[in-house]
C-alpha atoms as a PDB file:
ATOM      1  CA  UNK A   1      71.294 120.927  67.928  1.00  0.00           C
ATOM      2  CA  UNK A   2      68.507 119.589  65.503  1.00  0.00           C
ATOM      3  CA  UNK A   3      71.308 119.365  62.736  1.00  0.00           C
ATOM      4  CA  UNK A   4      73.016 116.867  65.094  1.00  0.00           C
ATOM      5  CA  UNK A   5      70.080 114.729  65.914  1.00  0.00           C
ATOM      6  CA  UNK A   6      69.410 114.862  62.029  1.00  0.00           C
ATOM      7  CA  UNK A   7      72.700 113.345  61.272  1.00  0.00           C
ATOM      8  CA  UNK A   8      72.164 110.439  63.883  1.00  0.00           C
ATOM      9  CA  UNK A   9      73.177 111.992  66.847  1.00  0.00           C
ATOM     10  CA  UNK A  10      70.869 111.109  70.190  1.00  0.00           C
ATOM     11  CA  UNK A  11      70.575 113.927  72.564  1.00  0.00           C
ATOM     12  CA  UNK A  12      69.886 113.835  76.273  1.00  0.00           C
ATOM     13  CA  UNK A  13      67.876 116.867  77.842  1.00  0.00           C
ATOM     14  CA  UNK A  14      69.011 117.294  81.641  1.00  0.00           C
ATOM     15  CA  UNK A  15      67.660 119.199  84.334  1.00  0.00           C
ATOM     16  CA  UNK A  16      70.665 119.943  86.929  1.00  0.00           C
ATOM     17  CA  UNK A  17      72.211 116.868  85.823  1.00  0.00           C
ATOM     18  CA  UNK A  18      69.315 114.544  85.525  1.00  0.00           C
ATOM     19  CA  UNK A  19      68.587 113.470  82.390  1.00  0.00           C
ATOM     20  CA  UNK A  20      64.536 114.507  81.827  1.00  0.00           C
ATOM     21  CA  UNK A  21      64.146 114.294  77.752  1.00  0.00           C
ATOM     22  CA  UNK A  22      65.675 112.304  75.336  1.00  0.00           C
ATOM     23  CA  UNK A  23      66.072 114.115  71.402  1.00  0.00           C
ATOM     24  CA  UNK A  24      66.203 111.045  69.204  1.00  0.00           C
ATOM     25  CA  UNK A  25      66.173 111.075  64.878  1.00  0.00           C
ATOM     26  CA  UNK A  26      62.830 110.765  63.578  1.00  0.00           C
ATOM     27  CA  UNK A  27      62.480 107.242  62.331  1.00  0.00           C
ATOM     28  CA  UNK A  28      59.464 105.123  60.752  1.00  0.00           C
ATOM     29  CA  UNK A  29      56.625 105.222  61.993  1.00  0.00           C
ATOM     30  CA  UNK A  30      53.832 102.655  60.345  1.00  0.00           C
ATOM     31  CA  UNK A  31      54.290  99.388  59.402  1.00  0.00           C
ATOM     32  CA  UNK A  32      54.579  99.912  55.535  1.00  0.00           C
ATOM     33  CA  UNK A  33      57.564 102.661  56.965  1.00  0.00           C
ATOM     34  CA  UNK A  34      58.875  99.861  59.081  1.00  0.00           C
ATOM     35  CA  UNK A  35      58.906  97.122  56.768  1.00  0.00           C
ATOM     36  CA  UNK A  36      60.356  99.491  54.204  1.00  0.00           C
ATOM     37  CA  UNK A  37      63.354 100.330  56.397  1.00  0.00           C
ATOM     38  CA  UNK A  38      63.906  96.092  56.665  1.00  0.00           C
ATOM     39  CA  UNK A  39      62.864  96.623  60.242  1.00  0.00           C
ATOM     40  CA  UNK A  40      59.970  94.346  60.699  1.00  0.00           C
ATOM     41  CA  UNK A  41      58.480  91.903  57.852  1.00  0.00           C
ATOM     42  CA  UNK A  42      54.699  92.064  56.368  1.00  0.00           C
ATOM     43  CA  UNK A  43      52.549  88.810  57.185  1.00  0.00           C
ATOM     44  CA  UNK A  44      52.806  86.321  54.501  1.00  0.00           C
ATOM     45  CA  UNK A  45      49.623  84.884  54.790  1.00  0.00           C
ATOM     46  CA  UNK A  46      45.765  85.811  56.151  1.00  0.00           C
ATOM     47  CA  UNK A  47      45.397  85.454  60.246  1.00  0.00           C
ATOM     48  CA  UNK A  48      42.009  83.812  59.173  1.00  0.00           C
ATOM     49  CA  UNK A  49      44.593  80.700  57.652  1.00  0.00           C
ATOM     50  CA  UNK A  50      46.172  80.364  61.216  1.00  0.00           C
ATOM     51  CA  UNK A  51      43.001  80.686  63.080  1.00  0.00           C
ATOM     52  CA  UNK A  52      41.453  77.778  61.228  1.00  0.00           C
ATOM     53  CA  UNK A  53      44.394  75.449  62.360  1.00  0.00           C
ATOM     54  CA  UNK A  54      43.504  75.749  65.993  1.00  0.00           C
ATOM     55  CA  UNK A  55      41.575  72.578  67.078  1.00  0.00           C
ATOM     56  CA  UNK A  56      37.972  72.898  68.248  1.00  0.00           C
ATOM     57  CA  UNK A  57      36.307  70.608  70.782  1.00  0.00           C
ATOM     58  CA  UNK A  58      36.703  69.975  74.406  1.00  0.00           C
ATOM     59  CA  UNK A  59      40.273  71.323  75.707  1.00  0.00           C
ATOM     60  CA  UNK A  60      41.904  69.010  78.709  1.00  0.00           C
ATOM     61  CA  UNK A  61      41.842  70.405  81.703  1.00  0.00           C
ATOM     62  CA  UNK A  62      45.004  68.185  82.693  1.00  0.00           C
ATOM     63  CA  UNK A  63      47.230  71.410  82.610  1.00  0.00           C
ATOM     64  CA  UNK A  64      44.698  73.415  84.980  1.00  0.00           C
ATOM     65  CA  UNK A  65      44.330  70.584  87.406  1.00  0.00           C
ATOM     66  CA  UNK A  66      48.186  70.587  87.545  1.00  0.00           C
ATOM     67  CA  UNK A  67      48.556  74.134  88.260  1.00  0.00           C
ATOM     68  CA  UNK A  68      45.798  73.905  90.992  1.00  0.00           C
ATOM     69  CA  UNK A  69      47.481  70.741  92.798  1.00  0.00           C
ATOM     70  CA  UNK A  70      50.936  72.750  92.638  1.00  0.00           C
ATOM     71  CA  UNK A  71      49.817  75.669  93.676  1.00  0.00           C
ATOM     72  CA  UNK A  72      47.622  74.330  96.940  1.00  0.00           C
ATOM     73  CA  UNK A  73      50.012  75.773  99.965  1.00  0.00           C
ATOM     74  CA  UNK A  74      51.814  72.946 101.796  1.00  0.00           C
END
């Protein structure tokens, strides 16, 4: 049975025909594993760069007062 799952089978435990486990292959596990496999990609640049884009002051409250006024029941 492990053999099978090794060689890309997936496996589904049952218990009097309900399916209760699942026996899956092993895949990656961190992020350097993922991004190995091609699976996910490694950030480019420093969250710090993106944080300072975000505009500082006094945020409208336009969108909030929207919500509120479409919200209020009829």
């Amino acid at each position: 049975m492990v053999k099978r799952v090794r060689d890309g089978e997936v496996l589904v435990v049952t218990d009097h025909g309900t399916p209760v486990a699942k026996m899956i292959p092993a895949g990656p596990t961190t992020l350097a594993e993922l991004a190995q496999a091609g699976l996910v990609s490694t950030p480019d640049k420093d969250l710090s760069d993106l944080l300072a884009r975000i505009p500082r002051g006094n945020p409208s409250r336009a969108g909030t007062e929207a919500l509120r006024e479409l919200r209020k029941d009829p």
